[in-house]
N, C-alpha and C. Protein backbone atom coordinates (compact mmCIF):
# COMPACT_ATOMS: atom_id res chain seq x y z
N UNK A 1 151.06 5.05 -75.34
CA UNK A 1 152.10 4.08 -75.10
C UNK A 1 152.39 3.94 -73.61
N UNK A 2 152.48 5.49 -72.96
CA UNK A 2 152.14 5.18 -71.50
C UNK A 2 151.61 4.46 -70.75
N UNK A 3 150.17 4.37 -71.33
CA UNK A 3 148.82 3.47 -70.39
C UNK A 3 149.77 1.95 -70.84
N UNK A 4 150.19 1.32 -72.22
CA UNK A 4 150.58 0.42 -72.37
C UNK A 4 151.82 -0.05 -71.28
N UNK A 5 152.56 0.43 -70.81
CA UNK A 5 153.63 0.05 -70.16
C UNK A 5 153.31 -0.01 -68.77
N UNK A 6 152.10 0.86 -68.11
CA UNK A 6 152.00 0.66 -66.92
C UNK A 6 151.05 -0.63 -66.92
N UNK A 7 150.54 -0.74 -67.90
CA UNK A 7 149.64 -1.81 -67.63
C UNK A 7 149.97 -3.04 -67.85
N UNK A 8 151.38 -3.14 -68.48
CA UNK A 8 152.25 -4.33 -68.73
C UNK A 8 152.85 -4.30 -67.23
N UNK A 9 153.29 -3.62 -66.63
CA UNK A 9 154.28 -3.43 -65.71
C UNK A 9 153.31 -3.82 -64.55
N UNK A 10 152.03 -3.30 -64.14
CA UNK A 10 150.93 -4.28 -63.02
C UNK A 10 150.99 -5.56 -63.36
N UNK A 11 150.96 -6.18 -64.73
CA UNK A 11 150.81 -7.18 -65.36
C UNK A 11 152.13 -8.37 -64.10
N UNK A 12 153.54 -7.74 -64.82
CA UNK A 12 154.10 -8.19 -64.32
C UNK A 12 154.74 -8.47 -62.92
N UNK A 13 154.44 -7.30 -62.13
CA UNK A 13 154.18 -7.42 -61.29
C UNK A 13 153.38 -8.32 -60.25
N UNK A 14 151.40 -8.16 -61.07
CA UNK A 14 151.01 -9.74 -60.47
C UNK A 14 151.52 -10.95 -60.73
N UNK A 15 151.95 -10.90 -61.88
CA UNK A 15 152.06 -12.19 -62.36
C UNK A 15 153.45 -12.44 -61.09
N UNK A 16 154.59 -12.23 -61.11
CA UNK A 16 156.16 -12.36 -60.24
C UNK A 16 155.33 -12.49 -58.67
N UNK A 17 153.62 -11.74 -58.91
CA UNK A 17 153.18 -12.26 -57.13
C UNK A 17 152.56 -13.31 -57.03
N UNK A 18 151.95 -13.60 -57.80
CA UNK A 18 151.69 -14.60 -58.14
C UNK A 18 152.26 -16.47 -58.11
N UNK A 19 153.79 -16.02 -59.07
CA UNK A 19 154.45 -16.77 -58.82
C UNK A 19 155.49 -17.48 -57.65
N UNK A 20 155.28 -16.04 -57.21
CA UNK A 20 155.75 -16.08 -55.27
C UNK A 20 155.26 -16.85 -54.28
N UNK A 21 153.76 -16.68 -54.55
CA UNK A 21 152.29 -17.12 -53.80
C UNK A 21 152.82 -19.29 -54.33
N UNK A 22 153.00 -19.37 -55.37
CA UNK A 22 153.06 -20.61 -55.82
C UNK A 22 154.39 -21.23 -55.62
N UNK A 23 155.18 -20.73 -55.36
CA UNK A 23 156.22 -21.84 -54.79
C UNK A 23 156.61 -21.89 -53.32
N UNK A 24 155.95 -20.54 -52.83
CA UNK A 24 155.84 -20.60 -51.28
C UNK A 24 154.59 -21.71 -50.99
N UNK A 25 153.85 -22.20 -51.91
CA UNK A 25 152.92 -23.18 -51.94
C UNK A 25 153.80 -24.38 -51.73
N UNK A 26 154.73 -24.59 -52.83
CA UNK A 26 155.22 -26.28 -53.29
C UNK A 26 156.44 -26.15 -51.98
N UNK A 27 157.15 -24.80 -51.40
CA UNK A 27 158.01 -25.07 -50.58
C UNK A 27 157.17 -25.50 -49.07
N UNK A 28 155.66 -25.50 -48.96
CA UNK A 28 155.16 -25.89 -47.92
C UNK A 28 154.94 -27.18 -47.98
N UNK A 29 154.18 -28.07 -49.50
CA UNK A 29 154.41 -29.34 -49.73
C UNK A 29 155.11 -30.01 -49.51
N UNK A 30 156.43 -29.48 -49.83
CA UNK A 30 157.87 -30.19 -49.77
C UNK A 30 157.64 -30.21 -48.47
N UNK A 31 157.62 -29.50 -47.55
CA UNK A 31 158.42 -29.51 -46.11
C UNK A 31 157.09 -30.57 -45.52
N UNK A 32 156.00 -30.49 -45.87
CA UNK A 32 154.93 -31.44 -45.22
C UNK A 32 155.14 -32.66 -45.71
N UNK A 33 155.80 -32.77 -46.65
CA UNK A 33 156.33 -34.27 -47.58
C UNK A 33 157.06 -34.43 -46.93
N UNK A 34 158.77 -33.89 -46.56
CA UNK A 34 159.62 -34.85 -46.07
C UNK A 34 159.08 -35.04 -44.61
N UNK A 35 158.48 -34.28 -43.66
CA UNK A 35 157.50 -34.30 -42.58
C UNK A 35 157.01 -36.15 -42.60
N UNK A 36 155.98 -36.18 -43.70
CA UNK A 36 155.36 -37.10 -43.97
C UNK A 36 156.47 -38.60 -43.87
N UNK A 37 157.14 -38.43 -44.74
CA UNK A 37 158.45 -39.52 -45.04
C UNK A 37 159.21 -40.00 -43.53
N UNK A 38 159.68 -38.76 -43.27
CA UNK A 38 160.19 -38.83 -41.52
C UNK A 38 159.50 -39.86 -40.26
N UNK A 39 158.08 -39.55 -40.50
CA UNK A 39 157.45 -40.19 -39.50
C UNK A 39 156.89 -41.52 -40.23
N UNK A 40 156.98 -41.34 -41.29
CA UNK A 40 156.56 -42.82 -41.78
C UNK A 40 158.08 -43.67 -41.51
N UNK A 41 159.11 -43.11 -41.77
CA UNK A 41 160.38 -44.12 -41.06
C UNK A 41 160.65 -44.28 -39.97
N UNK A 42 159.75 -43.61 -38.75
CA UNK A 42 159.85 -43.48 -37.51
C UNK A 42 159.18 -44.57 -37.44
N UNK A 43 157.68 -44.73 -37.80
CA UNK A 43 156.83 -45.94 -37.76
C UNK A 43 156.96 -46.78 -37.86
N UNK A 44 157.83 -47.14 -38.91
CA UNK A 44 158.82 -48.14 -39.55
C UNK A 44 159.49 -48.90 -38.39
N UNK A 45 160.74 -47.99 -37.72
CA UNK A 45 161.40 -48.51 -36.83
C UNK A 45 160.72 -49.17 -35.67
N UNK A 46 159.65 -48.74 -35.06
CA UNK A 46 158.82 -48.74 -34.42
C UNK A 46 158.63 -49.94 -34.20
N UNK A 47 157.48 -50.36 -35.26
CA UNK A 47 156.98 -51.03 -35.89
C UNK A 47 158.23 -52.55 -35.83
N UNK A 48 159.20 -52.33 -36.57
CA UNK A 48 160.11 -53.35 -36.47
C UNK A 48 160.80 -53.73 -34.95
N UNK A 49 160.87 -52.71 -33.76
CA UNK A 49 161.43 -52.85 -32.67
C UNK A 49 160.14 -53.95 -32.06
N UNK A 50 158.84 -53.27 -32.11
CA UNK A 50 157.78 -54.35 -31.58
C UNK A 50 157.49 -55.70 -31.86
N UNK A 51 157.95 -56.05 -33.12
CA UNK A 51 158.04 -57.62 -34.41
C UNK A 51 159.24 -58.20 -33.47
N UNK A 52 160.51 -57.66 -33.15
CA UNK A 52 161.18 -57.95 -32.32
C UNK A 52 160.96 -58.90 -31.40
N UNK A 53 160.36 -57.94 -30.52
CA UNK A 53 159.85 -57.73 -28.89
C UNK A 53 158.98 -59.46 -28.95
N UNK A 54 157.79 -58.82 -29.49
CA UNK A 54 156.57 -59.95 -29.90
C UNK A 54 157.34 -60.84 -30.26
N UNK A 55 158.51 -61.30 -31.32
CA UNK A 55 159.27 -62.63 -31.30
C UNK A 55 159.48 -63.66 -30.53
N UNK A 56 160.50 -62.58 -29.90
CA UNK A 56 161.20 -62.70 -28.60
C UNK A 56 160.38 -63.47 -27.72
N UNK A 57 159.11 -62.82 -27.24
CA UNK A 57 158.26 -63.44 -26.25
C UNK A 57 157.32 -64.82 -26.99
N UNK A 58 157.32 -64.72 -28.36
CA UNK A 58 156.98 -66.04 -28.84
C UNK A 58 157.46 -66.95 -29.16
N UNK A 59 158.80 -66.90 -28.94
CA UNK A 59 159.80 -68.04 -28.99
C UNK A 59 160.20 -68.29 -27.43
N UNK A 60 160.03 -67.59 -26.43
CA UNK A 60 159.91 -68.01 -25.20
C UNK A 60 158.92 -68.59 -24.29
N UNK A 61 158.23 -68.43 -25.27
CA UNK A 61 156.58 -68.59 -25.14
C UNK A 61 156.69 -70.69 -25.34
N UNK A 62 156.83 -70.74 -26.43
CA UNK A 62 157.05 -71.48 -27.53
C UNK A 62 157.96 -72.73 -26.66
N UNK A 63 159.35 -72.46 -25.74
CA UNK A 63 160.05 -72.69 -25.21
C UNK A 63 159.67 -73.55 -23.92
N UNK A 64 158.72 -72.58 -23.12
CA UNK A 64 158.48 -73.05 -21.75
C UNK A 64 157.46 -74.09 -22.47
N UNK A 65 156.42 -74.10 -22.86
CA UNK A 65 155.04 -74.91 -23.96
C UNK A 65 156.29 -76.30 -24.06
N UNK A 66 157.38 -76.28 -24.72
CA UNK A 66 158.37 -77.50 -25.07
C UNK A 66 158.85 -77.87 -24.12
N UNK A 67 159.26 -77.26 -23.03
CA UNK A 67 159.38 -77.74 -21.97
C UNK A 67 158.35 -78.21 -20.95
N UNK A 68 157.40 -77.75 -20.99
CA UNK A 68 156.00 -78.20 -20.29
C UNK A 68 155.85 -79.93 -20.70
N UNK A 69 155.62 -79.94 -22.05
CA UNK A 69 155.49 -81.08 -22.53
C UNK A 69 156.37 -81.87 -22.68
N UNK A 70 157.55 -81.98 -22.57
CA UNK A 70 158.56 -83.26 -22.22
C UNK A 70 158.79 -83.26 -20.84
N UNK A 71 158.17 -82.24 -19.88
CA UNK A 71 158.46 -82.55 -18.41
C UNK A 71 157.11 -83.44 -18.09
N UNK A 72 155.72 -83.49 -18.87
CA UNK A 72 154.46 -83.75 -18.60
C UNK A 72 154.99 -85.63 -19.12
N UNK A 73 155.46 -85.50 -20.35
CA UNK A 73 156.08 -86.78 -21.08
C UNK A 73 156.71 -87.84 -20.00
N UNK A 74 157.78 -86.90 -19.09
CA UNK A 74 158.54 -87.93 -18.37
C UNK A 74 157.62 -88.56 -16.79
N UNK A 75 157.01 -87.07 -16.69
CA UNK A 75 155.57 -87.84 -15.50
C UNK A 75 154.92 -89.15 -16.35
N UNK A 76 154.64 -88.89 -17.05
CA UNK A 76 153.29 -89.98 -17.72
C UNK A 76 154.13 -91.23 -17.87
N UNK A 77 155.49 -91.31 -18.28
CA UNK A 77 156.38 -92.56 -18.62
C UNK A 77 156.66 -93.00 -16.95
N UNK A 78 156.65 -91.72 -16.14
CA UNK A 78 156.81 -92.56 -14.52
C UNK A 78 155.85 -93.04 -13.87
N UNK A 79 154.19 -92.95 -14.56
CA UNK A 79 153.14 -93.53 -14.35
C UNK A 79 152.48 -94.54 -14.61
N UNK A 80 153.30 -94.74 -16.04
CA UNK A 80 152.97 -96.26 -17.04
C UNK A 80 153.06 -97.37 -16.04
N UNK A 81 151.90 -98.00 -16.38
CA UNK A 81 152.16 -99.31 -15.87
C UNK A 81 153.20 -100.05 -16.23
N UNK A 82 154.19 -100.88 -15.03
CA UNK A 82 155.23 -101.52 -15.61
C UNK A 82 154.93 -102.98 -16.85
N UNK A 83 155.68 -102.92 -17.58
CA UNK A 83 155.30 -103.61 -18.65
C UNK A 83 154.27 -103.32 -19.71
N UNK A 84 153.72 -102.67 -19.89
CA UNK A 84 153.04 -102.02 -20.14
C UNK A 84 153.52 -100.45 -21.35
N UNK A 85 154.12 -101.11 -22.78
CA UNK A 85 155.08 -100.32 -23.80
C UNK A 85 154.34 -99.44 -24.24
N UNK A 86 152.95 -99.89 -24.48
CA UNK A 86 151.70 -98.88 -25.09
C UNK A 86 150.95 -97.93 -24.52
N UNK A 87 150.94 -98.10 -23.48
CA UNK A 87 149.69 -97.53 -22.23
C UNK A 87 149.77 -95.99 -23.08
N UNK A 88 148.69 -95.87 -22.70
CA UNK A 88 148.42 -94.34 -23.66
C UNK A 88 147.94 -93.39 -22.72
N UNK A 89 146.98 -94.03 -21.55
CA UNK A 89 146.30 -93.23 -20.71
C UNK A 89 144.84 -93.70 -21.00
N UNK A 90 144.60 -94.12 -21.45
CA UNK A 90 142.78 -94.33 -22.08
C UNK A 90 142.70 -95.64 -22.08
N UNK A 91 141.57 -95.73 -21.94
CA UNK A 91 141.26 -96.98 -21.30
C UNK A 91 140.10 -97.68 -22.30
């Protein structure tokens, strides 16, 4: 009955090391998971500050381009021949 109890008792023993070994596993997952999550919302922000940025400069972009072309508009109307409602430029 002896041999029986010590050999239950290694038993349990590996097994409780075992189970040690395995959630010091999932508590490393976890911590590389929220790790993971963290920098993926970092990216995120990132990511959205640059969509910004890039806007910004394409609606200014966008801006001077609209202004180019009604300042180019009012040259070409001060070039028209007088009388002349159609003149297109082409001949």
């Amino acid at each position: 009955m002896k041999a029986i109890d010590e050999v239950y008792t290694t038993f349990l023993l590996d097994y409780a090391a075992c189970e040690d070994r395995i959630q010091k596993k999932f508590a490393h997952l976890h911590d590389l998971q929220n790790n993971l999550v963290n920098l993926a919302k970092q990216g995120q922000k990132l990511d959205e500050a640059a969509n910004k940025v890039s806007s910004e400069i394409h609606i200014d972009g966008l801006s001077k381009t609209r202004a180019a072309c009604i300042g180019f508009g009012k040259i070409m109307g001060q070039l028209r021949p007088p009388g002349d409602d159609n003149w297109s430029g082409e001949e």
